[in-house]
Protein backbone atom coordinates (compact mmCIF):
# COMPACT_ATOMS: atom_id res chain seq x y z
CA UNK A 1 106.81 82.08 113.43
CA UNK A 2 107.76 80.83 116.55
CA UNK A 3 110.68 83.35 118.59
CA UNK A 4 113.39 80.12 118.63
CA UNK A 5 113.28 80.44 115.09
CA UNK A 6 113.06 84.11 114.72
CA UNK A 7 116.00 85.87 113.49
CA UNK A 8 115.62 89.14 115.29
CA UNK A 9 115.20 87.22 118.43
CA UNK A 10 118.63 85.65 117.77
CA UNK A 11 119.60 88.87 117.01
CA UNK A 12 118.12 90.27 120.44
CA UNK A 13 119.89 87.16 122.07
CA UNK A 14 123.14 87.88 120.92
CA UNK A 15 123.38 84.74 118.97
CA UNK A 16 123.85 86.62 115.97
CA UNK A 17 126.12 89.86 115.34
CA UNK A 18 124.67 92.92 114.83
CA UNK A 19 125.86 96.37 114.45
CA UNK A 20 123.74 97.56 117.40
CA UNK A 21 123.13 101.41 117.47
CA UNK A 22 121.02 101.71 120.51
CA UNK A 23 120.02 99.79 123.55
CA UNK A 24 117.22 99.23 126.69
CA UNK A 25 115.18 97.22 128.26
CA UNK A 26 112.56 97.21 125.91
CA UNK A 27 114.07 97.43 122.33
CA UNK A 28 117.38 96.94 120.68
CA UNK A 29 118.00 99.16 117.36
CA UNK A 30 120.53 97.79 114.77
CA UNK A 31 121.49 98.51 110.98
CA UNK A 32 120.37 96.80 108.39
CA UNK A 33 122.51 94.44 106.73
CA UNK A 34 121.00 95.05 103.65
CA UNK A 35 120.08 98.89 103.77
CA UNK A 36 118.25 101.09 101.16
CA UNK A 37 119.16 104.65 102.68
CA UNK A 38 122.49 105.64 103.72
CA UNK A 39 120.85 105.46 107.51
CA UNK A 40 118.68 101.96 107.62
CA UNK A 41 117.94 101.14 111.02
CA UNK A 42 116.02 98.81 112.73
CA UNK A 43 114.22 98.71 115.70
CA UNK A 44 112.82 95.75 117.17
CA UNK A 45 111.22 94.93 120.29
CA UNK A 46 113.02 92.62 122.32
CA UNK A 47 109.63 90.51 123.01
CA UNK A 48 108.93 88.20 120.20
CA UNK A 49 105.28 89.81 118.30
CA UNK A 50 105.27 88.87 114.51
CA UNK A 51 104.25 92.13 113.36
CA UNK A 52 102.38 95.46 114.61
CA UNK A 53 99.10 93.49 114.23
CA UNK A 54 100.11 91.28 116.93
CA UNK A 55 98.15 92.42 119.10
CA UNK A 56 100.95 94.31 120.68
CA UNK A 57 100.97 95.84 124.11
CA UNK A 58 100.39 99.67 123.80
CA UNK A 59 103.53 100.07 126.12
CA UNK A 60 105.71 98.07 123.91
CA UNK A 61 104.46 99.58 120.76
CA UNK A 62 105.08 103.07 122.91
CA UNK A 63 109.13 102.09 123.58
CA UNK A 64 109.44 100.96 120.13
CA UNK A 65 108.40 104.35 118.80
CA UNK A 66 109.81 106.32 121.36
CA UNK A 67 113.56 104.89 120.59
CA UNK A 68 112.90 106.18 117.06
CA UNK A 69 113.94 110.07 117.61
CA UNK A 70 116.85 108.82 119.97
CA UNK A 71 117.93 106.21 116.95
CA UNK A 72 117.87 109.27 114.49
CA UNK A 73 119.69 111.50 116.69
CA UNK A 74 122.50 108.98 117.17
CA UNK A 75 122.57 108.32 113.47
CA UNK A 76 122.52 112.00 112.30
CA UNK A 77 119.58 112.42 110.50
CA UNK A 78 116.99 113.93 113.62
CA UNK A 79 117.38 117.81 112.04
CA UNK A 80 118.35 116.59 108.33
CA UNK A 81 115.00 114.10 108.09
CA UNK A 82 114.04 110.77 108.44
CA UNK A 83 111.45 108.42 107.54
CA UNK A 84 109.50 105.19 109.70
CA UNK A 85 108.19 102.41 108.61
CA UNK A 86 107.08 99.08 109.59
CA UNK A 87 105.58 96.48 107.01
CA UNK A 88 103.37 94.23 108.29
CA UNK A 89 102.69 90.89 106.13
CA UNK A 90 103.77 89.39 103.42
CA UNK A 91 102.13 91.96 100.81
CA UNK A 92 103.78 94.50 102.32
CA UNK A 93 106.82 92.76 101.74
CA UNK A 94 107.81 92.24 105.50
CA UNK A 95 110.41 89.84 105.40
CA UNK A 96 111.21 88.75 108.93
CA UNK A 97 108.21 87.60 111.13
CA UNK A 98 108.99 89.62 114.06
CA UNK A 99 107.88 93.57 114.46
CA UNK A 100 110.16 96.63 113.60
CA UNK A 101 110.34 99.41 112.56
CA UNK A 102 112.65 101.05 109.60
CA UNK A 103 114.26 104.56 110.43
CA UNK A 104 115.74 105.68 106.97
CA UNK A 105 117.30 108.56 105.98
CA UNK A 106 121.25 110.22 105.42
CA UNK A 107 119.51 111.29 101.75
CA UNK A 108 116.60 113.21 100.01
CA UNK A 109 113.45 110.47 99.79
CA UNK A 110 113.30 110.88 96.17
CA UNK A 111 116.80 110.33 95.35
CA UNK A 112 116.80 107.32 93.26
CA UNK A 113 114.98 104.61 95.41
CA UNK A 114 111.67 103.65 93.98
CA UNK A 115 110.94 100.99 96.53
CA UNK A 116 110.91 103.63 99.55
């Protein structure tokens, strides 16, 4: 997928609304329109790579990971727990063609969502 047609990089852009939840040079975090956890974030790099086998820079894949703590403190969940994941491919049912990374959480794992 090329970035001009990449939804997160609209997204990124500001071409589409988001409900952004934290911010820098590197990455933008936002919730998930569609979430599966009371918390569902997202964070994406603002660099188009389709997924983490992109052959990523290690710094980028660094600042996604490193917003992830700062994403869950914001949102509540860094003492209660949290879980992230990124899907990468179609048989792990990643959905948009540009990296990120799910932080999840507000709610035990094992409280009623198989597909976690």
């Amino acid at each position: 997928m090329s970035a001009q047609d990449c939804l997160f990089c609209k997204i990124v852009a500001g071409d589409i609304p988001c409900t952004k939840v934290y911010e820098d040079e590197w990455v933008l975090a936002f919730d998930d329109i569609a979430p599966h956890m009371p918390v569902h974030t997202l964070v994406v790099p603002k660099a188009h790579y389709d997924s983490i086998a992109d052959d990523v820079p290690a710094e980028v894949l660094a600042r996604v990971f490193a917003a992830v703590p700062e994403v869950a403190r914001i949102k509540g969940v860094d003492a209660s727990g949290f879980r992230t994941l990124a899907n990468t491919g179609q048989d792990a049912c990643q959905t948009v063609g540009h990296l990120h990374v799910h932080v999840l959480g507000g709610a035990p794992m094992n409280s009623g969502n198989p597909s976690l």
